[in-house]
C-alpha atoms as a PDB file:
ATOM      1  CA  UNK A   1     -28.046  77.360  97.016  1.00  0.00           C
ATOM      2  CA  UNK A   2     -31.719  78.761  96.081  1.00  0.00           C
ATOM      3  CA  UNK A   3     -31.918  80.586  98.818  1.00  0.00           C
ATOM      4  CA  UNK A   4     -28.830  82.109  99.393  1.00  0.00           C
ATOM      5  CA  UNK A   5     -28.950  83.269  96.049  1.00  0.00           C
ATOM      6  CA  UNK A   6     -32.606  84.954  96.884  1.00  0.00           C
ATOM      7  CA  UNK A   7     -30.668  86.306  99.680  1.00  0.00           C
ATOM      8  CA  UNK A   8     -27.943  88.062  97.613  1.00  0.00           C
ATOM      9  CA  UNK A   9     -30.660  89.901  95.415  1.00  0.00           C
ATOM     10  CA  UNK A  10     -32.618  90.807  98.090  1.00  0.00           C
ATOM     11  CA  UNK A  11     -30.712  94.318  98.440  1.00  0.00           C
ATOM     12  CA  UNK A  12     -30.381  94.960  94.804  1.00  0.00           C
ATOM     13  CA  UNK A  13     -34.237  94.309  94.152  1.00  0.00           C
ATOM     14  CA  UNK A  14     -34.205  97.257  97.121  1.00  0.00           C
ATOM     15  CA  UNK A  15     -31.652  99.204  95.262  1.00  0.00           C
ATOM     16  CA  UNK A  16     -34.361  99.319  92.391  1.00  0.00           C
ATOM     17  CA  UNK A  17     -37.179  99.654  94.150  1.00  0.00           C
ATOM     18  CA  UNK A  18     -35.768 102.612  95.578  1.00  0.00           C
ATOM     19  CA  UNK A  19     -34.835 104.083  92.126  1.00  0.00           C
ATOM     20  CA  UNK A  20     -38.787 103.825  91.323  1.00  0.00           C
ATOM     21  CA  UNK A  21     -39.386 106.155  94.015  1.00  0.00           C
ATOM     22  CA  UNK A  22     -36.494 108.645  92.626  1.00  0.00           C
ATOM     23  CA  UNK A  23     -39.041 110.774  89.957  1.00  0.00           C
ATOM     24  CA  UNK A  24     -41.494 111.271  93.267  1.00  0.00           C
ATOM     25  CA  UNK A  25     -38.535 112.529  95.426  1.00  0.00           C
ATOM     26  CA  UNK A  26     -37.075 114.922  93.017  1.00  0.00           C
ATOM     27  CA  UNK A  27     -40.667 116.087  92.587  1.00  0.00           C
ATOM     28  CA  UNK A  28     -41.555 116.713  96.002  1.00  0.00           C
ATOM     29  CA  UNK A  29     -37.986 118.175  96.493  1.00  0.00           C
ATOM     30  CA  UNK A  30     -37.845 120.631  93.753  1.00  0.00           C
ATOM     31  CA  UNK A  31     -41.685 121.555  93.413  1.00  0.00           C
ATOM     32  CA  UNK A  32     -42.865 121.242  97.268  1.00  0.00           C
ATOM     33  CA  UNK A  33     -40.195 121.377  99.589  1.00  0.00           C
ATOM     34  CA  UNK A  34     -37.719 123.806  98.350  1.00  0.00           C
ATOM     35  CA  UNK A  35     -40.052 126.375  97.033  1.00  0.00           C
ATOM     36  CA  UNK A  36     -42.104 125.964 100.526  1.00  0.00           C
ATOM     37  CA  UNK A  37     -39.100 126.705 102.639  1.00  0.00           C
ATOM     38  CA  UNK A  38     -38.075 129.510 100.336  1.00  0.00           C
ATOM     39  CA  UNK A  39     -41.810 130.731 100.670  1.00  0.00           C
ATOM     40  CA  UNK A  40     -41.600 130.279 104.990  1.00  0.00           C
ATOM     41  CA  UNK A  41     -37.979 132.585 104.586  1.00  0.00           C
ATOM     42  CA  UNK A  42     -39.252 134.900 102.419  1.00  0.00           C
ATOM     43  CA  UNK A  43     -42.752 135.105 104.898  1.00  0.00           C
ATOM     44  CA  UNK A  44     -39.787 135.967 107.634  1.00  0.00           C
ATOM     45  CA  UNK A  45     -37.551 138.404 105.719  1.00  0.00           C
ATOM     46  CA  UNK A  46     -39.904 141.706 106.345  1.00  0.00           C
ATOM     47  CA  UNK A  47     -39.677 144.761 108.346  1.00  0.00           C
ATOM     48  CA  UNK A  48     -41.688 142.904 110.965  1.00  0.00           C
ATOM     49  CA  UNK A  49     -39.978 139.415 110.947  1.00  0.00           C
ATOM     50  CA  UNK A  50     -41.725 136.372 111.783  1.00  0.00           C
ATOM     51  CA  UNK A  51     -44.726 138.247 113.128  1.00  0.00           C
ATOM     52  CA  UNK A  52     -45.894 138.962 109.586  1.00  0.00           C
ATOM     53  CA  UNK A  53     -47.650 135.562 109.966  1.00  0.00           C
ATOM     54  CA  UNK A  54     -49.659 136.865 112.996  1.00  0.00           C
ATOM     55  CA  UNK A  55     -50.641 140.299 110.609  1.00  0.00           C
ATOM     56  CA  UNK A  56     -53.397 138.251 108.973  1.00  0.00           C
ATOM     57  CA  UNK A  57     -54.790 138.297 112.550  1.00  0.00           C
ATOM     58  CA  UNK A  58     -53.546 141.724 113.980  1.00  0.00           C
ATOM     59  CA  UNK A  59     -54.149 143.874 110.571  1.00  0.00           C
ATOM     60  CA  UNK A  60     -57.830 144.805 109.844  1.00  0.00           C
ATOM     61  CA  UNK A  61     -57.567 144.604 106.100  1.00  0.00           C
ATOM     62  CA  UNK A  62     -55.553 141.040 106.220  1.00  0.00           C
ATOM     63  CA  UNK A  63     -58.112 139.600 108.620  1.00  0.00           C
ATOM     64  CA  UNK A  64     -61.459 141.084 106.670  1.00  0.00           C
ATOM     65  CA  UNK A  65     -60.095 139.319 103.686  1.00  0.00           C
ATOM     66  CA  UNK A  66     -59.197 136.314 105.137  1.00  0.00           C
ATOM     67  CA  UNK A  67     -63.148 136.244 106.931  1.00  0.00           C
ATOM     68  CA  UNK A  68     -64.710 137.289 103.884  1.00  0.00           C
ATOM     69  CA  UNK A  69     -62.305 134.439 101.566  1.00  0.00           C
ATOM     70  CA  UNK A  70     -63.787 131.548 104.294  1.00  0.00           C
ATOM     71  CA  UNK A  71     -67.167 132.731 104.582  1.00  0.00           C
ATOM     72  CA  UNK A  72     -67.533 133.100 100.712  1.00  0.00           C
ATOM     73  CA  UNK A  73     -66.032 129.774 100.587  1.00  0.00           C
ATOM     74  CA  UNK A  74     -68.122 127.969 103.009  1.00  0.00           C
ATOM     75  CA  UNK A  75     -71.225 129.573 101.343  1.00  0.00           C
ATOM     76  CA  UNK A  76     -70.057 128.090  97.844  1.00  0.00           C
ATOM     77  CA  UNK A  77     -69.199 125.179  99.563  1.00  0.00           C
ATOM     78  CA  UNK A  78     -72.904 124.614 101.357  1.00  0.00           C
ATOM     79  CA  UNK A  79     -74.555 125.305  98.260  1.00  0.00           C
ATOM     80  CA  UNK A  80     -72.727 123.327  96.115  1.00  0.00           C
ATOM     81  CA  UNK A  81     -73.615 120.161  98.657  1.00  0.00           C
ATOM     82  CA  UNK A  82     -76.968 120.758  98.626  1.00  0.00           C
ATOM     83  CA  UNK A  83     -77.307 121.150  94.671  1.00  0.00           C
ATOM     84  CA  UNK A  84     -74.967 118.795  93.419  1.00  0.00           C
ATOM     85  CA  UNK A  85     -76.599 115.955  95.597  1.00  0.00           C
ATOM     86  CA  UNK A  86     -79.907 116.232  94.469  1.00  0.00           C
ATOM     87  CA  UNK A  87     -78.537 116.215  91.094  1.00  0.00           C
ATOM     88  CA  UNK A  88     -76.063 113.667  91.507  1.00  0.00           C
ATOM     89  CA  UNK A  89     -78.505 111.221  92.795  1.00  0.00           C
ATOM     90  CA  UNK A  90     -81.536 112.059  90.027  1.00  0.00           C
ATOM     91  CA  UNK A  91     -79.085 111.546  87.086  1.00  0.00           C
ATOM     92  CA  UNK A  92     -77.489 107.873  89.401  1.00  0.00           C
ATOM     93  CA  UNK A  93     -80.670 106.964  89.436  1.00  0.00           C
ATOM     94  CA  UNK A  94     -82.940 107.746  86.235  1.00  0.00           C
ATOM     95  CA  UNK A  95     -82.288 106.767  82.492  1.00  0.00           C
ATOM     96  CA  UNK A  96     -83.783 109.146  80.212  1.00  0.00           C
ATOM     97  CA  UNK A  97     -82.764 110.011  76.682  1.00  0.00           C
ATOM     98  CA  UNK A  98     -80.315 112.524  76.490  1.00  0.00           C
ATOM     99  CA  UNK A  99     -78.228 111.723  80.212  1.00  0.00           C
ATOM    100  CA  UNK A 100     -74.892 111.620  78.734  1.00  0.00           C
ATOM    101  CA  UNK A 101     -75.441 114.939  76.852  1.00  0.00           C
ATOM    102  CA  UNK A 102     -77.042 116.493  80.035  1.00  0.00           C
ATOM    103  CA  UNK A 103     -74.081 115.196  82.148  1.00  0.00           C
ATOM    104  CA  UNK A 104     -71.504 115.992  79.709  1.00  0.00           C
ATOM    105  CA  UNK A 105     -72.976 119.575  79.977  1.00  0.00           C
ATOM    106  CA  UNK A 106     -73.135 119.601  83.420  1.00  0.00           C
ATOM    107  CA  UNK A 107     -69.495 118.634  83.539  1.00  0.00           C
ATOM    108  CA  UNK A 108     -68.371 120.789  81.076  1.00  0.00           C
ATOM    109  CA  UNK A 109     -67.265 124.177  83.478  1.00  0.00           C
ATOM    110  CA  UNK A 110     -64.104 121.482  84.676  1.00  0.00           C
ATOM    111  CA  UNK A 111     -62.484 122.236  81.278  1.00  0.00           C
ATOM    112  CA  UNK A 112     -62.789 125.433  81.143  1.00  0.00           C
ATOM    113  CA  UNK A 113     -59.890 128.115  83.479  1.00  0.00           C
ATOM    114  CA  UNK A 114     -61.623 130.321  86.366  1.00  0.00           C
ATOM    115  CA  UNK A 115     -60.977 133.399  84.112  1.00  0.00           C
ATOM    116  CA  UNK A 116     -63.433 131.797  81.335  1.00  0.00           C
ATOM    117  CA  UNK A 117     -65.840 130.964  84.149  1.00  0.00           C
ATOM    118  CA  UNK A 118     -65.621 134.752  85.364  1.00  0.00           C
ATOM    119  CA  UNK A 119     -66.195 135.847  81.819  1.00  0.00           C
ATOM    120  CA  UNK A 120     -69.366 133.767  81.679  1.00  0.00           C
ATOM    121  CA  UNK A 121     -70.479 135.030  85.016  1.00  0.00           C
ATOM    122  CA  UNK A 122     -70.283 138.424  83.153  1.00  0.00           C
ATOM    123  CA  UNK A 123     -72.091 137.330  80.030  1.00  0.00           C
ATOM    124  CA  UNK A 124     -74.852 136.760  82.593  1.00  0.00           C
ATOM    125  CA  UNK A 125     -74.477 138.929  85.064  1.00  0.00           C
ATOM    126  CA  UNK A 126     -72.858 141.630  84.142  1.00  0.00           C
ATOM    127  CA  UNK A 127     -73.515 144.986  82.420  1.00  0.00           C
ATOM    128  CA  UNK A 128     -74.157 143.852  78.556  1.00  0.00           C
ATOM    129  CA  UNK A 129     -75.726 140.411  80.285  1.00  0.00           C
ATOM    130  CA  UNK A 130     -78.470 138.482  79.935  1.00  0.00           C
ATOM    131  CA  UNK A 131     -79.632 138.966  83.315  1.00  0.00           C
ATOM    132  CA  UNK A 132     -79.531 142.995  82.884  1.00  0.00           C
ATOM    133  CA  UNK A 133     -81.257 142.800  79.708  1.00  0.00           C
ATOM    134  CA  UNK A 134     -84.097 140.717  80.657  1.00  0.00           C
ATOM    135  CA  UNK A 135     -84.565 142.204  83.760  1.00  0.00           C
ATOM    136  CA  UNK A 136     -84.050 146.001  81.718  1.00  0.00           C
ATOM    137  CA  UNK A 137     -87.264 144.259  79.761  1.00  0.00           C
ATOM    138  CA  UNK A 138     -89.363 143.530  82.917  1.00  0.00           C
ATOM    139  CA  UNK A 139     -88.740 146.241  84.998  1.00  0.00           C
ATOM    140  CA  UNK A 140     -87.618 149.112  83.523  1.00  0.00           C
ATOM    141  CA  UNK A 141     -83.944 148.344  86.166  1.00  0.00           C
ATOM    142  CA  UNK A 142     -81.173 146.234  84.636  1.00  0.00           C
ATOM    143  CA  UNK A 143     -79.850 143.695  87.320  1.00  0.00           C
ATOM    144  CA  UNK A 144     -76.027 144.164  87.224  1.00  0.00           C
ATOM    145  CA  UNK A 145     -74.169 141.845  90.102  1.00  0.00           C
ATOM    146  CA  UNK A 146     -71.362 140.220  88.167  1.00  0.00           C
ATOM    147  CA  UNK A 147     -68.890 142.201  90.192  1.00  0.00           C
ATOM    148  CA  UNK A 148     -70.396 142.122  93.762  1.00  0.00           C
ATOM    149  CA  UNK A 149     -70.096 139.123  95.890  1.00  0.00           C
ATOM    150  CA  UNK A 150     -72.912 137.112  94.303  1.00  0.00           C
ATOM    151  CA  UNK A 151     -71.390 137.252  90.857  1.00  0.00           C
ATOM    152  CA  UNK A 152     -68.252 135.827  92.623  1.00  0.00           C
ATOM    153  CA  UNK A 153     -70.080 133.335  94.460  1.00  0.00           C
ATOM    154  CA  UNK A 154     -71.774 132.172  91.081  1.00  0.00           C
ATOM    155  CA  UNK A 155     -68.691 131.626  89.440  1.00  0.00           C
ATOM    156  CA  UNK A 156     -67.221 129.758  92.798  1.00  0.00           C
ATOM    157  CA  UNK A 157     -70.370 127.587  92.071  1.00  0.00           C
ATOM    158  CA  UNK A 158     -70.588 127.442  88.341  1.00  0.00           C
ATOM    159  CA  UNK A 159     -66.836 125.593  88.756  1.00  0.00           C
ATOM    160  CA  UNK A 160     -67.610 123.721  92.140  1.00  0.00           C
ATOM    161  CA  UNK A 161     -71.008 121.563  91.288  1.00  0.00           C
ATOM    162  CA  UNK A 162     -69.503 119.713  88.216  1.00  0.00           C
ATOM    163  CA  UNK A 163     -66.940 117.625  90.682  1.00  0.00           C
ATOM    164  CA  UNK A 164     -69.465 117.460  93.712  1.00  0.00           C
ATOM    165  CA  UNK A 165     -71.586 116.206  91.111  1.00  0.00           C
ATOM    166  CA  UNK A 166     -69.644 113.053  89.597  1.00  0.00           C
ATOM    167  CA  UNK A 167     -68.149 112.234  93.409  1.00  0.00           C
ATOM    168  CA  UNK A 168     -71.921 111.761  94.800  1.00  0.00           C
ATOM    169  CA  UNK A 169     -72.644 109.478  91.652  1.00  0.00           C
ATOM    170  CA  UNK A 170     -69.697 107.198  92.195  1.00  0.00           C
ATOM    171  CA  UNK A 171     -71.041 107.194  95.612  1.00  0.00           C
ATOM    172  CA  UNK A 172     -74.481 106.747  95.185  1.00  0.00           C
ATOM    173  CA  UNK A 173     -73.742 103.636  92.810  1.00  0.00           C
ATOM    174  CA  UNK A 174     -72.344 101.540  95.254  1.00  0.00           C
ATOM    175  CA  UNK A 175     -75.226 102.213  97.544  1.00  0.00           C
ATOM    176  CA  UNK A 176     -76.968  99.142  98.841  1.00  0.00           C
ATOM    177  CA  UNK A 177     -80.624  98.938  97.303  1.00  0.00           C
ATOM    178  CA  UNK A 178     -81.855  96.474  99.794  1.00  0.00           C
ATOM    179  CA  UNK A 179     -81.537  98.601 102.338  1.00  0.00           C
ATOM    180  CA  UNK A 180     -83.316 101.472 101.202  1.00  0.00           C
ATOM    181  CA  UNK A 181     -86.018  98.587  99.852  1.00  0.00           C
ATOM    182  CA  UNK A 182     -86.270  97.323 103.671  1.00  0.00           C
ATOM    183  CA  UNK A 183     -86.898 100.766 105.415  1.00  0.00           C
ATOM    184  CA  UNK A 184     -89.526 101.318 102.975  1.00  0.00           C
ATOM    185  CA  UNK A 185     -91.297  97.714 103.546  1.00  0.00           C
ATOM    186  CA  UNK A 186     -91.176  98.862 107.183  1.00  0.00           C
ATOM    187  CA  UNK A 187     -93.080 102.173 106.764  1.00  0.00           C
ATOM    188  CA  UNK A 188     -90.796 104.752 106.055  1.00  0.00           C
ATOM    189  CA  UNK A 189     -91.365 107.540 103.555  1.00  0.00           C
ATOM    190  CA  UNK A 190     -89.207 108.836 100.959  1.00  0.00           C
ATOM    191  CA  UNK A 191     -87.881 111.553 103.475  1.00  0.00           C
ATOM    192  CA  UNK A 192     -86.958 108.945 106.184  1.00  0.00           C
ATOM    193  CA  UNK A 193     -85.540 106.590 104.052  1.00  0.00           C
ATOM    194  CA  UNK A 194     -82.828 109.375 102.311  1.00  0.00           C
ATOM    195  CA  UNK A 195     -82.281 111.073 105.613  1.00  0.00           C
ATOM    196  CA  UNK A 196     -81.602 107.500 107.811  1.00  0.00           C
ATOM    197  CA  UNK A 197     -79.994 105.424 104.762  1.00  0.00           C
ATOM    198  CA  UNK A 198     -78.758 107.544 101.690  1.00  0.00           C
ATOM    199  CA  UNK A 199     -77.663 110.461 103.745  1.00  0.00           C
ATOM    200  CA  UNK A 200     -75.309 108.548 106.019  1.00  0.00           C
ATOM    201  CA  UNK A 201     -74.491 106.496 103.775  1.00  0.00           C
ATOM    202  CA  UNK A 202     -73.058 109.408 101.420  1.00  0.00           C
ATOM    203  CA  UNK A 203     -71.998 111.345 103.946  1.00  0.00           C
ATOM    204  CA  UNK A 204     -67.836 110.342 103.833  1.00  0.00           C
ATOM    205  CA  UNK A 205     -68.184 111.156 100.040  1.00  0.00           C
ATOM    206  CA  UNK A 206     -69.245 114.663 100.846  1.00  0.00           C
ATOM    207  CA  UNK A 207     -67.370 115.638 103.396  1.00  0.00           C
ATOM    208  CA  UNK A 208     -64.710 114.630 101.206  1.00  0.00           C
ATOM    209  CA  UNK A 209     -65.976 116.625  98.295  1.00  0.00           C
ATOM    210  CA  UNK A 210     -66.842 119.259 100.581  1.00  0.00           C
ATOM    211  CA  UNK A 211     -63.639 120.303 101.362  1.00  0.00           C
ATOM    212  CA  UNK A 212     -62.562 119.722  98.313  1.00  0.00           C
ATOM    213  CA  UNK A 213     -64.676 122.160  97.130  1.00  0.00           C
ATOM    214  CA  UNK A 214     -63.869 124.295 100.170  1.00  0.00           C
ATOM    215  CA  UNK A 215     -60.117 124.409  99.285  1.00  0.00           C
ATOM    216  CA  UNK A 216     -60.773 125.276  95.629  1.00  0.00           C
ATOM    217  CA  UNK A 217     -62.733 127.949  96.368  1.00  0.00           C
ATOM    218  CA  UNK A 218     -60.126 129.611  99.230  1.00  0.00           C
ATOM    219  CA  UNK A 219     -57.587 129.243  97.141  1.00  0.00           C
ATOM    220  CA  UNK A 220     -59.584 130.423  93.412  1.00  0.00           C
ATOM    221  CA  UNK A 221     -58.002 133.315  91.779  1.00  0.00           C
ATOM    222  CA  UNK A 222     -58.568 133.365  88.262  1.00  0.00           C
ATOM    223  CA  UNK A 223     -62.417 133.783  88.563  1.00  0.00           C
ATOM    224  CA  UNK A 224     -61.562 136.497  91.498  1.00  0.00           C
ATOM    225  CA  UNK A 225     -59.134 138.591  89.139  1.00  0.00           C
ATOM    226  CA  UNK A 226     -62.086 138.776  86.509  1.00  0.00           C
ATOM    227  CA  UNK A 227     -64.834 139.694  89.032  1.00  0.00           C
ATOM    228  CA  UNK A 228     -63.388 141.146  92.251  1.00  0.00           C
ATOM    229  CA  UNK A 229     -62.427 144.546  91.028  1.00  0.00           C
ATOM    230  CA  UNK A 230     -64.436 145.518  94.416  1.00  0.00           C
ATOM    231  CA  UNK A 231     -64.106 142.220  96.535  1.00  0.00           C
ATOM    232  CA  UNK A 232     -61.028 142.283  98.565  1.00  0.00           C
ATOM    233  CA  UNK A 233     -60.626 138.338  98.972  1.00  0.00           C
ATOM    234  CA  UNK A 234     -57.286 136.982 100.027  1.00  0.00           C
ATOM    235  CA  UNK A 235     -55.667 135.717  96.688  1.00  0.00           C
ATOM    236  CA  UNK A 236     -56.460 139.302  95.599  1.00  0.00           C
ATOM    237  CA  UNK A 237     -54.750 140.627  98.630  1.00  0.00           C
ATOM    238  CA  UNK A 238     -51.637 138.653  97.709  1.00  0.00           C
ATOM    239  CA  UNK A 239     -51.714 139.726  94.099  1.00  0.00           C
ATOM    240  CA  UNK A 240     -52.162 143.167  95.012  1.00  0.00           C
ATOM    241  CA  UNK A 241     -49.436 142.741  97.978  1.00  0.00           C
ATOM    242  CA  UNK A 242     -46.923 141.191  95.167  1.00  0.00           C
ATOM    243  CA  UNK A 243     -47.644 143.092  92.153  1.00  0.00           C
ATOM    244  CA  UNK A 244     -49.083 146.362  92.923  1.00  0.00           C
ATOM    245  CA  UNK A 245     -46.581 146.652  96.234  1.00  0.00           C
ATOM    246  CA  UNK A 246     -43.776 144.838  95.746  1.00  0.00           C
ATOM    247  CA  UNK A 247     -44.189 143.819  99.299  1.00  0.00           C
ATOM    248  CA  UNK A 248     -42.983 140.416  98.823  1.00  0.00           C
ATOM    249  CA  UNK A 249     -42.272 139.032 102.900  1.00  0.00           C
ATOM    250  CA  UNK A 250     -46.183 140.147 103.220  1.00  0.00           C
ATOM    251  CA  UNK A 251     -47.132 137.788 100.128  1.00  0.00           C
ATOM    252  CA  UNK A 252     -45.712 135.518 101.227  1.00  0.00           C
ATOM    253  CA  UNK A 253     -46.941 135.379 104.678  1.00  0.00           C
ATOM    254  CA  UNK A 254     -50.530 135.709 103.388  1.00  0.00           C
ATOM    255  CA  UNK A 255     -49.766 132.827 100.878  1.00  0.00           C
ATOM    256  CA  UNK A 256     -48.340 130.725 103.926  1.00  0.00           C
ATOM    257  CA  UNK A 257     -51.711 131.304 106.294  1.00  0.00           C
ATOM    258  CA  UNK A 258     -54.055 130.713 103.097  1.00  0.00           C
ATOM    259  CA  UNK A 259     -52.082 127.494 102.263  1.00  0.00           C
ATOM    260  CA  UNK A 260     -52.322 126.592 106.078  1.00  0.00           C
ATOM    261  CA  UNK A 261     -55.715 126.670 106.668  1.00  0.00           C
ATOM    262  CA  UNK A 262     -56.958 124.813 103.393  1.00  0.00           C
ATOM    263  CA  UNK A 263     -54.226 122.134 104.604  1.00  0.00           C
ATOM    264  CA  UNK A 264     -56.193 122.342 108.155  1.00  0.00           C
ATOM    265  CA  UNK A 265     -59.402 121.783 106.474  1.00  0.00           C
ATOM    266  CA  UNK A 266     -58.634 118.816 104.028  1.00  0.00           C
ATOM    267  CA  UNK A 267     -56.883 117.379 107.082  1.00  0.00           C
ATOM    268  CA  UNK A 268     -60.084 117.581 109.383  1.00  0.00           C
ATOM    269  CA  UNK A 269     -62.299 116.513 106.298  1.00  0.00           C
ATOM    270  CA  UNK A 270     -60.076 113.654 106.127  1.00  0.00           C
ATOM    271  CA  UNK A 271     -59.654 112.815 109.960  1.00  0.00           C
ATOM    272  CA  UNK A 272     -64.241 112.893 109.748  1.00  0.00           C
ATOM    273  CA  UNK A 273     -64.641 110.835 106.925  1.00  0.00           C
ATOM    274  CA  UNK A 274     -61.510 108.231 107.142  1.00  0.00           C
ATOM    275  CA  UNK A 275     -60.007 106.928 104.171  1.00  0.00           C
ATOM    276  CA  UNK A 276     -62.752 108.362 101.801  1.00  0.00           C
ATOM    277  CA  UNK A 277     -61.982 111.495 102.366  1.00  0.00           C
ATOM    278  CA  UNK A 278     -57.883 110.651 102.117  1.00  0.00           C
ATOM    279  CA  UNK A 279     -58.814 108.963  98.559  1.00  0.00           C
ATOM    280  CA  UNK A 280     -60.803 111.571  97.454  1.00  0.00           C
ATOM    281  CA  UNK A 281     -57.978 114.172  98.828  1.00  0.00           C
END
């Protein structure tokens, strides 16, 4: 009688089970799906039809921004690595007074929206900076780059380090400390040991953050409306496309290829570094 009553819940228990996964269906429908499709028709509705997708390739403009957005990104992206790992593993590894302040600090920029980071960047960099007047000091020549490309890749990097930063010390902590002891009872130096243990060893965690990183910066567009005024990236070139044009089958097509190849990149990052990476994603 037990277990023919376990039988005859054994569909209702589905019933419910199914009604937990109701909120993340009506999510995915009304805030992923439908929008997406209406993004793919609208992409399709132009002058030029479904070839507007191909424009980013075929128009000069579309395809310098689209270069420019990946390059830009991949040079954030690099940099942020290399910084953020040296720093990640110093602060894993030391106790000093003042580490939770100096973290906290360092962490700070992930509170704050990209058009606060541009407005820092111009604080700095820009014409009433600090940069121009200390330079104005030495010199004679203020140093003004807050609107050129390295203003916008400081501000890709000012927002980028913070989470490279915390995912290599979650990383680094579950590091094995007998292995690193053993290749240095056998001989090796500093060098060998973090490019043959900690290195590998952190490597799905950065790939993973990597393209992370990567995709934030493609995609970044408050920090590029407050300091590409001259930069031609491609979330500009949809704004402008959208607002300035009213070319909306264009926007959208740009907005579908961006989308794509950040999806194409998480996906490889993911496919490299196995479930890490998917966790991280």
């Amino acid at each position: 009688m037990k277990r023919s009553s376990q039988k005859r819940r054994t569909p209702a228990g589905r019933h419910v089970y199914l009604l937990f996964a109701a909120p993340g269906v009506t999510l995915f429908l009304a805030f992923w799906l439908l929008p997406m499709l209406r993004l793919v028709e609208v992409g399709a509705s132009g002058p030029s039809g479904a070839a507007a997708y191909l424009a980013v390739l075929t128009n000069r403009h579309y395809f310098t921004s689209l270069m420019l957005t990946l390059l830009l990104s991949a040079a954030v992206t690099l940099a942020t690595l290399m910084i953020s790992s040296l720093v990640g593993l110093f602060l894993q590894r030391n106790r000093f007074a003042g580490k939770a302040v100096l973290l906290a600090m360092l962490t700070f920029p992930l509170a704050f929206p990209g058009v606060v980071v541009g407005f820092m960047v111009i604080m700095l960099a820009g014409r009433q900076g600090l940069i121009g007047a200390v330079t104005n000091w030495l010199f004679g020549d203020a140093w003004v780059f807050a609107y050129s490309l390295g203003g916008l890749f400081l501000g890709y990097l000012y927002f980028s380090i913070p989470r490279v930063i915390l995912t290599v010390m979650a990383a680094a902590e579950k590091l094995d400390p007998a292995l690193e002891e053993a290749a240095r009872s056998l001989g090796a130096n500093p060098l060998r040991v973090f490019a043959d243990i900690v290195l590998p060893a952190l490597a799905p965690a950065l790939v993973s953050s990597g393209a992370i990183c990567f995709a934030t910066s493609v995609g970044a567009f408050g920090t590029a409306f407050t300091l590409a005024t001259n930069i031609d990236v491609l979330p500009m070139a949809i704004y402008n496309e959208f607002t300035s044009y009213a070319n909306f089958s264009m926007a959208a097509a740009l907005s579908i290829v961006l989308g794509a190849t950040t999806w194409l990149v998480l996906a490889l990052a993911r496919s490299w570094s196995g479930n890490a990476a998917g966790a991280a994603a």
